[in-house]
N, C-alpha and C. Protein backbone atom coordinates (compact mmCIF):
# COMPACT_ATOMS: atom_id res chain seq x y z
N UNK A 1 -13.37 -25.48 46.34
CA UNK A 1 -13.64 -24.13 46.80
C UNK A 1 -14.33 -24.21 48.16
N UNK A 2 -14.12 -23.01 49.20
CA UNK A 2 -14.61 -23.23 50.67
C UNK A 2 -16.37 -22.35 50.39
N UNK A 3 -16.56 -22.48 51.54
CA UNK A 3 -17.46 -21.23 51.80
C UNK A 3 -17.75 -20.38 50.94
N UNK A 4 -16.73 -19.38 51.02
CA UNK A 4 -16.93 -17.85 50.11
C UNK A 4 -16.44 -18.60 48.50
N UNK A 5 -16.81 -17.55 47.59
CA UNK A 5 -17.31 -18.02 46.33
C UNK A 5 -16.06 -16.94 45.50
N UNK A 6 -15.43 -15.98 46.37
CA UNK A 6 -14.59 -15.04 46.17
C UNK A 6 -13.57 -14.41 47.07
N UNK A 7 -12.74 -13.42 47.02
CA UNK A 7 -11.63 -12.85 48.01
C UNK A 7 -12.82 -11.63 48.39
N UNK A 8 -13.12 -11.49 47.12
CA UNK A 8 -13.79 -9.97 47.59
C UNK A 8 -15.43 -10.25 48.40
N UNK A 9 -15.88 -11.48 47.93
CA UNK A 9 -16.99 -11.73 49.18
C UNK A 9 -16.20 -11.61 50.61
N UNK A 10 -15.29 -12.61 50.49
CA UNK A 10 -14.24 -12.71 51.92
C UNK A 10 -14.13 -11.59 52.80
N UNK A 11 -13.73 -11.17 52.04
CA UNK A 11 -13.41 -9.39 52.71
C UNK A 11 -14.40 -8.56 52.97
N UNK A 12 -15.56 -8.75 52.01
CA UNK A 12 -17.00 -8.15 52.38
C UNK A 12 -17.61 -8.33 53.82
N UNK A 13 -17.42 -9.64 53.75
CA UNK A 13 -18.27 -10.44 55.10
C UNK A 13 -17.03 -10.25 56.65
N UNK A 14 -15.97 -10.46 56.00
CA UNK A 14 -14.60 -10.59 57.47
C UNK A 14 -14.51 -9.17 57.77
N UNK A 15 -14.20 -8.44 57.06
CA UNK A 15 -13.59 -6.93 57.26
C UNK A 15 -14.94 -6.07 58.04
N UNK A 16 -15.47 -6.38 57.22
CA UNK A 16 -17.23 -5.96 57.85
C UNK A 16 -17.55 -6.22 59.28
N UNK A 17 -17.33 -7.51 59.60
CA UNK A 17 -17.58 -8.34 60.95
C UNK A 17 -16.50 -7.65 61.63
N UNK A 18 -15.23 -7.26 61.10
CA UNK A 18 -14.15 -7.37 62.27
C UNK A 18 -14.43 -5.49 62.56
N UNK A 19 -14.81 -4.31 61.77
CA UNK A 19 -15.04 -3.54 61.77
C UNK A 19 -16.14 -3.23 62.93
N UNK A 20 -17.29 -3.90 62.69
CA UNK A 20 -18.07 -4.17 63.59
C UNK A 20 -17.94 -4.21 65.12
N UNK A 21 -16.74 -5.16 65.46
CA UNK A 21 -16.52 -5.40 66.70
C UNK A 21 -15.37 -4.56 66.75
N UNK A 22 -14.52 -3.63 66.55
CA UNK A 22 -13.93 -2.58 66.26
C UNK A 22 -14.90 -1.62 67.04
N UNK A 23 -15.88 -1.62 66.62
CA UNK A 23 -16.78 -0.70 67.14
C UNK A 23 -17.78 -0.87 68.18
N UNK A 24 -17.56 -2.09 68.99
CA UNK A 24 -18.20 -2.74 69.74
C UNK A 24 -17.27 -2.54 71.32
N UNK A 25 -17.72 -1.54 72.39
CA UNK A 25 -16.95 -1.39 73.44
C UNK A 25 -16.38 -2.62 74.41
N UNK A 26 -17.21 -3.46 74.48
CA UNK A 26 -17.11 -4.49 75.09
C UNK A 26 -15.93 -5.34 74.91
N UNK A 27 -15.89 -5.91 73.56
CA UNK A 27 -14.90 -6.13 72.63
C UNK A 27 -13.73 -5.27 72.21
N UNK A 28 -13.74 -4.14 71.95
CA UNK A 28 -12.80 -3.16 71.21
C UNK A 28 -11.60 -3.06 72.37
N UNK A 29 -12.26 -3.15 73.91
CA UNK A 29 -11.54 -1.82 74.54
C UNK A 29 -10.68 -2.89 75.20
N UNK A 30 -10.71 -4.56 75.10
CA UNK A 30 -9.96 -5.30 75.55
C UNK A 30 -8.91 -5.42 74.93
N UNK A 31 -9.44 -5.34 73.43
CA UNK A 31 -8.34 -5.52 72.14
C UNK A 31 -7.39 -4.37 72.29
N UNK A 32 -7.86 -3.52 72.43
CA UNK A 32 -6.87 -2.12 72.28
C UNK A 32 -5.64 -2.40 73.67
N UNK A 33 -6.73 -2.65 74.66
CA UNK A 33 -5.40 -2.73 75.77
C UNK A 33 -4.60 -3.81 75.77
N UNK A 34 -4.42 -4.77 74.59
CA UNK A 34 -3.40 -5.69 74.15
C UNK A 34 -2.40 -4.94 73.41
N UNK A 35 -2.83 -4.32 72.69
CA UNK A 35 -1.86 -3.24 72.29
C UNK A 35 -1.24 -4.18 70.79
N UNK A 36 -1.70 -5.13 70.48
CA UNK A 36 -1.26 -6.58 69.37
C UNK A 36 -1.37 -5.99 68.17
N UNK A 37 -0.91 -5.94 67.21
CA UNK A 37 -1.42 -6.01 65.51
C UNK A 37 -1.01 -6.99 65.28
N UNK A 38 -2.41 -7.80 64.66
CA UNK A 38 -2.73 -9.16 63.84
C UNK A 38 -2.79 -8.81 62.53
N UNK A 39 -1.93 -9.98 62.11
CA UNK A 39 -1.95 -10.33 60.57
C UNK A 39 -2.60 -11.40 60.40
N UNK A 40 -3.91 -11.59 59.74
CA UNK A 40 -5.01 -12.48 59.41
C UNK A 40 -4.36 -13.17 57.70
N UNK A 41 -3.74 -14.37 57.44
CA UNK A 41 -3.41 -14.47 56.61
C UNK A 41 -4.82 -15.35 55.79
N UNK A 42 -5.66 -15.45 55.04
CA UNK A 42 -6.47 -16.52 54.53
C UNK A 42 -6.17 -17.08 53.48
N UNK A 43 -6.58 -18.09 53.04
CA UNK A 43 -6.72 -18.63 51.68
C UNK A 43 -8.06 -19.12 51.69
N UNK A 44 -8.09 -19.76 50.00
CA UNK A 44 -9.14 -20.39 49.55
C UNK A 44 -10.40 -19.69 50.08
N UNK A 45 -10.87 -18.62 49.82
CA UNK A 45 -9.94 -17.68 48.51
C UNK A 45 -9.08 -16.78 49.76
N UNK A 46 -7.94 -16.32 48.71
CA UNK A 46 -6.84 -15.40 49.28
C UNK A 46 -7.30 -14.59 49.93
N UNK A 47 -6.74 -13.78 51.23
CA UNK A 47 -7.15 -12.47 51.65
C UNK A 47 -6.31 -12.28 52.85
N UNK A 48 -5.44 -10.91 52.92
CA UNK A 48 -4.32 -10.74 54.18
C UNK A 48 -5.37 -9.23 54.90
N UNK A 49 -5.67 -9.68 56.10
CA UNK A 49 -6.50 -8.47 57.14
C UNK A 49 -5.38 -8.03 58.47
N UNK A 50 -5.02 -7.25 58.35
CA UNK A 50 -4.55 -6.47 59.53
C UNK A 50 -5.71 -5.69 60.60
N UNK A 51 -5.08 -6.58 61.53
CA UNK A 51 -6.71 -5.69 62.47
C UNK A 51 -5.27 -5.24 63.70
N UNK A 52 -5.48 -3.82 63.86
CA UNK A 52 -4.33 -2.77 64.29
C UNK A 52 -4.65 -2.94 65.63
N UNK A 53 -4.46 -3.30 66.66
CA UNK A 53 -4.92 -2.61 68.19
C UNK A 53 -4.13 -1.93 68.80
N UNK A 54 -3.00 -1.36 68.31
CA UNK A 54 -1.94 -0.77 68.90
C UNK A 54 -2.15 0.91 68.95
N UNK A 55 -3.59 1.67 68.47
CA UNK A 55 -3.40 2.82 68.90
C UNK A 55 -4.52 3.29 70.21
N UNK A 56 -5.71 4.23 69.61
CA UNK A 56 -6.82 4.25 70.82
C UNK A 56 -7.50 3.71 70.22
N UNK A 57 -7.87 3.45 68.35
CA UNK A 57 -8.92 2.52 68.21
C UNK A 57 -8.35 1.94 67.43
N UNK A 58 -9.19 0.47 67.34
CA UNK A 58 -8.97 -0.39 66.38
C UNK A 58 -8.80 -0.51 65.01
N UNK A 59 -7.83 -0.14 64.18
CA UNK A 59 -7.77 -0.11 62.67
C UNK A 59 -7.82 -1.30 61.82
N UNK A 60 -8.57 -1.67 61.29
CA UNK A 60 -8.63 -2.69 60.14
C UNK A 60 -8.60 -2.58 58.81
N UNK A 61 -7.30 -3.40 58.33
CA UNK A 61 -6.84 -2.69 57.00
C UNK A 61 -6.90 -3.54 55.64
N UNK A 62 -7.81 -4.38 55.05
CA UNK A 62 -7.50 -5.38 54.32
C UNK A 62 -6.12 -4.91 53.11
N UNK A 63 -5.47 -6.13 52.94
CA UNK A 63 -4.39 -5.97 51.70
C UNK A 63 -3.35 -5.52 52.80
N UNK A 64 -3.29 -5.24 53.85
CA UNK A 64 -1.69 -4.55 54.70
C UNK A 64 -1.10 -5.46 54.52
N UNK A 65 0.13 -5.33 53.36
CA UNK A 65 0.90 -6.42 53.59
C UNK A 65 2.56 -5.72 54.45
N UNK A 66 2.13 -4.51 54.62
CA UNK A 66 3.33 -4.03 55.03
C UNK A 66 3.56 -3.23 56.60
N UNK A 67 2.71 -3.38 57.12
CA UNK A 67 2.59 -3.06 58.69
C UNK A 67 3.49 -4.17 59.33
N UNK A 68 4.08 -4.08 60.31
CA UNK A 68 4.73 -5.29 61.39
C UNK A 68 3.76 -5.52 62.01
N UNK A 69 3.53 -6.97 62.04
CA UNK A 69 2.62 -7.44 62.77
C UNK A 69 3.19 -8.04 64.02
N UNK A 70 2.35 -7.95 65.26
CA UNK A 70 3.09 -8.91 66.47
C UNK A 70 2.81 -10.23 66.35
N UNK A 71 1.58 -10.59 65.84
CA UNK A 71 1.39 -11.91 65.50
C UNK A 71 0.49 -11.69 64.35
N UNK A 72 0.68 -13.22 63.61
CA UNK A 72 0.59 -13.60 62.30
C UNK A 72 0.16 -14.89 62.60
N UNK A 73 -1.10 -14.96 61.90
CA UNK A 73 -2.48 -16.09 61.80
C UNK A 73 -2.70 -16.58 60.23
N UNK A 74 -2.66 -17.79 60.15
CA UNK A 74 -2.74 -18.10 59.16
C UNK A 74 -3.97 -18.94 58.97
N UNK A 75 -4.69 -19.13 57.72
CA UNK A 75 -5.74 -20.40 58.42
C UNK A 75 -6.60 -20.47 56.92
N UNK A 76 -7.49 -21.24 56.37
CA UNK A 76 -8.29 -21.23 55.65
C UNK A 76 -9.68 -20.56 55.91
N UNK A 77 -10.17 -19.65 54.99
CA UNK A 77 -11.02 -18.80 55.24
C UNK A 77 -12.08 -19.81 55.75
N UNK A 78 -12.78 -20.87 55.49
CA UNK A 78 -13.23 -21.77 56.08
C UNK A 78 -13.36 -22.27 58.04
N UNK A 79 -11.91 -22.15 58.08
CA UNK A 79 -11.84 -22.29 59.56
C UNK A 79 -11.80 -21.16 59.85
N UNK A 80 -11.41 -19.57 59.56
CA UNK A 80 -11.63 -18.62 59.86
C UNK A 80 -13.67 -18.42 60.08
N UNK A 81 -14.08 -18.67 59.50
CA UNK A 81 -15.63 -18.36 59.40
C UNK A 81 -16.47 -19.22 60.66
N UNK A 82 -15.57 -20.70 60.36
CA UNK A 82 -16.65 -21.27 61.86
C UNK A 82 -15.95 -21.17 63.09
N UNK A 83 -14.57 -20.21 63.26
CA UNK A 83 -14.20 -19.86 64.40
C UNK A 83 -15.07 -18.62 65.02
N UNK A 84 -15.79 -17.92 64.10
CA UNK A 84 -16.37 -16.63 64.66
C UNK A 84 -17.40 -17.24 64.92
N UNK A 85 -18.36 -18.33 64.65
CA UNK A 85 -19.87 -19.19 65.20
C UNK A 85 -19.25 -19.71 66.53
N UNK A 86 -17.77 -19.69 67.20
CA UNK A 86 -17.71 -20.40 68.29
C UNK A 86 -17.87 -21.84 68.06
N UNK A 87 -17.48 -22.41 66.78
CA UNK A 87 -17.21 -23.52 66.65
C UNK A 87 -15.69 -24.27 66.34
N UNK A 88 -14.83 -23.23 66.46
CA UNK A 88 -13.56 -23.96 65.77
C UNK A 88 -12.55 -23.58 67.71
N UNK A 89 -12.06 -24.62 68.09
CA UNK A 89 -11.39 -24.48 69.08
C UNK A 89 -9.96 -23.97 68.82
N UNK A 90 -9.65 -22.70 69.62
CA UNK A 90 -8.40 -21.92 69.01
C UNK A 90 -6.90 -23.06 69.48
N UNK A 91 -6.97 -23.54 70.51
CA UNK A 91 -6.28 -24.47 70.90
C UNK A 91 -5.73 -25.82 70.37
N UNK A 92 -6.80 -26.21 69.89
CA UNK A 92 -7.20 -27.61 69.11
C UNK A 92 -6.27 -27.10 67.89
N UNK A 93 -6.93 -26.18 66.95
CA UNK A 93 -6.87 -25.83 65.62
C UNK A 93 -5.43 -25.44 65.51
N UNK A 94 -4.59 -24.56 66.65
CA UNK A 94 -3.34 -24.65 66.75
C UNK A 94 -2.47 -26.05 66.86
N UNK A 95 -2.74 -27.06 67.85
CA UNK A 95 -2.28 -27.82 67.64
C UNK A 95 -2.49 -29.12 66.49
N UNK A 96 -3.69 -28.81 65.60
CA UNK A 96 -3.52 -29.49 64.73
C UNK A 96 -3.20 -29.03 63.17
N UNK A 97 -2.61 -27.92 63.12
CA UNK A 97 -2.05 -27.42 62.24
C UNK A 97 -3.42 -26.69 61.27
N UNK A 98 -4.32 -26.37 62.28
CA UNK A 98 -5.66 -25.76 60.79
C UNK A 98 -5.23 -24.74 60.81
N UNK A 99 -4.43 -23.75 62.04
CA UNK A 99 -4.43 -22.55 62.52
C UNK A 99 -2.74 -22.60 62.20
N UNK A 100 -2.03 -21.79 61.67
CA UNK A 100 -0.47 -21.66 62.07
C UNK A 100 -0.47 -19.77 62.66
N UNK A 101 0.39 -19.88 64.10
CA UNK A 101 0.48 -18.61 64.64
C UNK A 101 1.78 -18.29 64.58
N UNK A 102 2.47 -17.19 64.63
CA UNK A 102 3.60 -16.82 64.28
C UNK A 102 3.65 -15.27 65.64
N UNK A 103 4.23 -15.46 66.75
CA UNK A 103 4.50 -14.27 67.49
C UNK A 103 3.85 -14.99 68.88
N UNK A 104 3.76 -13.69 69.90
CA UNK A 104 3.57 -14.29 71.39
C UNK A 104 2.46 -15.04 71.44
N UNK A 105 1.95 -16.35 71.24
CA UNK A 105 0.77 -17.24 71.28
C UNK A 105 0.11 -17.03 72.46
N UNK A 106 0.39 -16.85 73.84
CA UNK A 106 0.07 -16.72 75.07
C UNK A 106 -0.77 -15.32 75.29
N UNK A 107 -0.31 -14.44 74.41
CA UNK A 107 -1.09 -13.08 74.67
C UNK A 107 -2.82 -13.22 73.62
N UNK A 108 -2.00 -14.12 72.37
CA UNK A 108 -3.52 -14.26 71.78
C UNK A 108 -4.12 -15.36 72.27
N UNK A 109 -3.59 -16.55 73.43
CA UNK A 109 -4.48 -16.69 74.04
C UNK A 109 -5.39 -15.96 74.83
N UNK A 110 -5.04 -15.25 75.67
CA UNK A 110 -5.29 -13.89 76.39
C UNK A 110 -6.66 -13.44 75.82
N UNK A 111 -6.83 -13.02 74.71
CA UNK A 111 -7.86 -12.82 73.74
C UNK A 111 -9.10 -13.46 73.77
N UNK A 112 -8.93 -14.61 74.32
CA UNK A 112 -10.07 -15.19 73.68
C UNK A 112 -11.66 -15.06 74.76
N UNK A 113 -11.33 -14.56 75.70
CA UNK A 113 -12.31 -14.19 76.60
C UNK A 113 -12.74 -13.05 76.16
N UNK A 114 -12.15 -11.86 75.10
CA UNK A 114 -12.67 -10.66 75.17
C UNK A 114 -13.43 -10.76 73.64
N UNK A 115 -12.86 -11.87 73.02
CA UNK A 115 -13.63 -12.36 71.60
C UNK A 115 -14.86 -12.62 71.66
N UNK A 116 -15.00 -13.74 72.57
CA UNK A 116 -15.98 -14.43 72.75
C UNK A 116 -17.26 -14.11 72.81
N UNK A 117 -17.64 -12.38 72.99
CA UNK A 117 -19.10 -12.17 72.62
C UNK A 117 -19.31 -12.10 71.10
N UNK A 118 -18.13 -11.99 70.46
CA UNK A 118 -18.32 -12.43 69.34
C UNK A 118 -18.95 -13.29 68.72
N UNK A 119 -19.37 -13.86 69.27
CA UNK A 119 -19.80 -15.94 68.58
C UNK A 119 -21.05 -15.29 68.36
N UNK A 120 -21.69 -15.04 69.47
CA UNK A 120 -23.00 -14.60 69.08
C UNK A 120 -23.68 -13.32 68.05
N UNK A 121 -22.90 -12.87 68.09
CA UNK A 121 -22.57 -11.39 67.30
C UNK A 121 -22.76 -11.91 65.75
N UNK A 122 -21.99 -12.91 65.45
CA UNK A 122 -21.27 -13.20 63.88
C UNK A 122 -22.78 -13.79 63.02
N UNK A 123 -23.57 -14.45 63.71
CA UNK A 123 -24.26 -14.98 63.00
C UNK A 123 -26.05 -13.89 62.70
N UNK A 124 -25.35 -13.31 63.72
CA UNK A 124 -26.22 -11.86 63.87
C UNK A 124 -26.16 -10.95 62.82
N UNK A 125 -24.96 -10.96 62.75
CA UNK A 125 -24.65 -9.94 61.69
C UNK A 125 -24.32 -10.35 60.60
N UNK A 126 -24.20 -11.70 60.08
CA UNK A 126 -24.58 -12.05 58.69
C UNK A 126 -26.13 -11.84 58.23
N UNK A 127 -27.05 -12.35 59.27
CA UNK A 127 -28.20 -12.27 58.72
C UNK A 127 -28.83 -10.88 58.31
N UNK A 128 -28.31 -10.10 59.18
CA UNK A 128 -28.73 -8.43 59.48
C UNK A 128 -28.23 -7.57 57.70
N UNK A 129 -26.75 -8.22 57.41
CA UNK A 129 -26.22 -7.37 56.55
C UNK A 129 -26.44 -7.93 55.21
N UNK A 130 -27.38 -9.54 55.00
CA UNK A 130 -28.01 -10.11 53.21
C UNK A 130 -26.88 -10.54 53.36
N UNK A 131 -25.98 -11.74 54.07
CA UNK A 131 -25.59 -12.78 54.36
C UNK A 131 -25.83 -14.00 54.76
N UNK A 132 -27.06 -13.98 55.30
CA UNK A 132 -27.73 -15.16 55.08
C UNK A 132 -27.44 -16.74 55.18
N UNK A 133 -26.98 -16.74 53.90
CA UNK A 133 -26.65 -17.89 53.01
C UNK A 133 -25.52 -18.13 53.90
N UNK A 134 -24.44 -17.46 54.81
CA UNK A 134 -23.39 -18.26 55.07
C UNK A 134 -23.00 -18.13 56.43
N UNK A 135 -24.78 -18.20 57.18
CA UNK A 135 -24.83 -18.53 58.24
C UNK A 135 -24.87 -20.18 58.69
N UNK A 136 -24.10 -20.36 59.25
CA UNK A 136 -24.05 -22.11 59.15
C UNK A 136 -24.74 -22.69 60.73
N UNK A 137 -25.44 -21.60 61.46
CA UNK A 137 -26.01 -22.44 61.91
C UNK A 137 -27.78 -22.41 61.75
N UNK A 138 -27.78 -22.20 60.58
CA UNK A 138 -29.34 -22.50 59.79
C UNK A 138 -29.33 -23.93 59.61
N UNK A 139 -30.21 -24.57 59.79
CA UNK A 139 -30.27 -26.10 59.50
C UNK A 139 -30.47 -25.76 58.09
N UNK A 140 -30.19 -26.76 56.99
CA UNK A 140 -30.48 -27.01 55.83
C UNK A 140 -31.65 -27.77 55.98
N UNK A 141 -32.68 -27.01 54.69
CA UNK A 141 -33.77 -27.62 54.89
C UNK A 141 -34.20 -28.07 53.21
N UNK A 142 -34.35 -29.25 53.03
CA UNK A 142 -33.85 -29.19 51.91
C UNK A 142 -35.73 -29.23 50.95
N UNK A 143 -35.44 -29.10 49.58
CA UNK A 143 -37.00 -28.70 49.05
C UNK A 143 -37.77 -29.44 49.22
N UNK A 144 -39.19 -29.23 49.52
CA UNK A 144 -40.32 -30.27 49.41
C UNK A 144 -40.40 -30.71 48.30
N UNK A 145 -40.99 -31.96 49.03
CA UNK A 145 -41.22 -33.06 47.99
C UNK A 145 -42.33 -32.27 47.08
N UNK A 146 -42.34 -32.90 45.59
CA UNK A 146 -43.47 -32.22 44.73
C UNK A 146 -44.44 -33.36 44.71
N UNK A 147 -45.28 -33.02 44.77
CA UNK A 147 -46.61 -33.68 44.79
C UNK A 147 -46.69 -34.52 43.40
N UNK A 148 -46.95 -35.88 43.77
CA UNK A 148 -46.98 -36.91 42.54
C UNK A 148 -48.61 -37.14 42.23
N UNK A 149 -49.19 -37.03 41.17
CA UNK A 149 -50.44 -37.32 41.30
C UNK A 149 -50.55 -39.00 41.38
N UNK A 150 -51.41 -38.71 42.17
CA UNK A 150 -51.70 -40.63 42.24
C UNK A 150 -52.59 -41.80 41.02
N UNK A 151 -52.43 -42.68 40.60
CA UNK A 151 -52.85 -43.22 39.67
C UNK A 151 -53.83 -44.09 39.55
């Protein structure tokens, strides 16, 4: 099992985040003038996100399995999660098969400059919304030692 512990955590934490920056001008108003609908395919655990940019605002639809998408993303919810910390290289992850894209690749390259305040955003807004736990760039700190009495 990855990360999330469920589909419906998945969707709690992704749909939430992507809603978020939906509503974020900085971000939103680049996406919209791509004019793209993404199909977010995940696994482990399952979950299909349509994030719409093709009208004036951004629609995000979890479960759309029936919208046409211009491109179609596939990926393990795993590499989906440390791509939003700005740790998973979209390039890399394409060419090593973590990422499979399906439609104009060049335009969602295009993207990735208007994403990118994202990185900082994601770990923001886990902690903000009692997510916490699956902020990964918390160091693990693991329990103190218990005190041994001495003999």
């Amino acid at each position: 099992m990855g990360m999330f512990e469920s589909a419906e955590k998945l969707e709690e934490v992704l749909v939430g985040f992507f809603r978020l920056m939906a509503d974020t001008p900085k971000i939103a108003d680049k996406l919209v003038a791509s004019k793209l609908i993404i199909r977010f395919i995940y696994s482990d655990p399952d979950l299909i996100v349509v994030v719409d940019c093709s009208g004036d605002k951004i629609d995000v639809r979890p479960h759309d399995t029936e919208t046409k998408a211009t491109v179609e993303m596939s990926m393990s919810s795993d590499i989906a999660h440390r791509f939003w910390f700005g740790k998973v290289n979209l390039t890399s992850a394409l060419t090593r098969k973590e990422m499979i894209a399906k439609g104009p690749i060049p335009k969602v390259l295009k993207l990735l400059p208007a994403v990118q305040p994202s990185y900082a955003m994601y770990p923001q807004y886990l902690d903000s919304h009692g997510y916490e736990k699956y902020n990964i760039l918390k160091a693990y700190k693991p329990p103190a030692p218990s005190a041994t009495p001495s003999a």
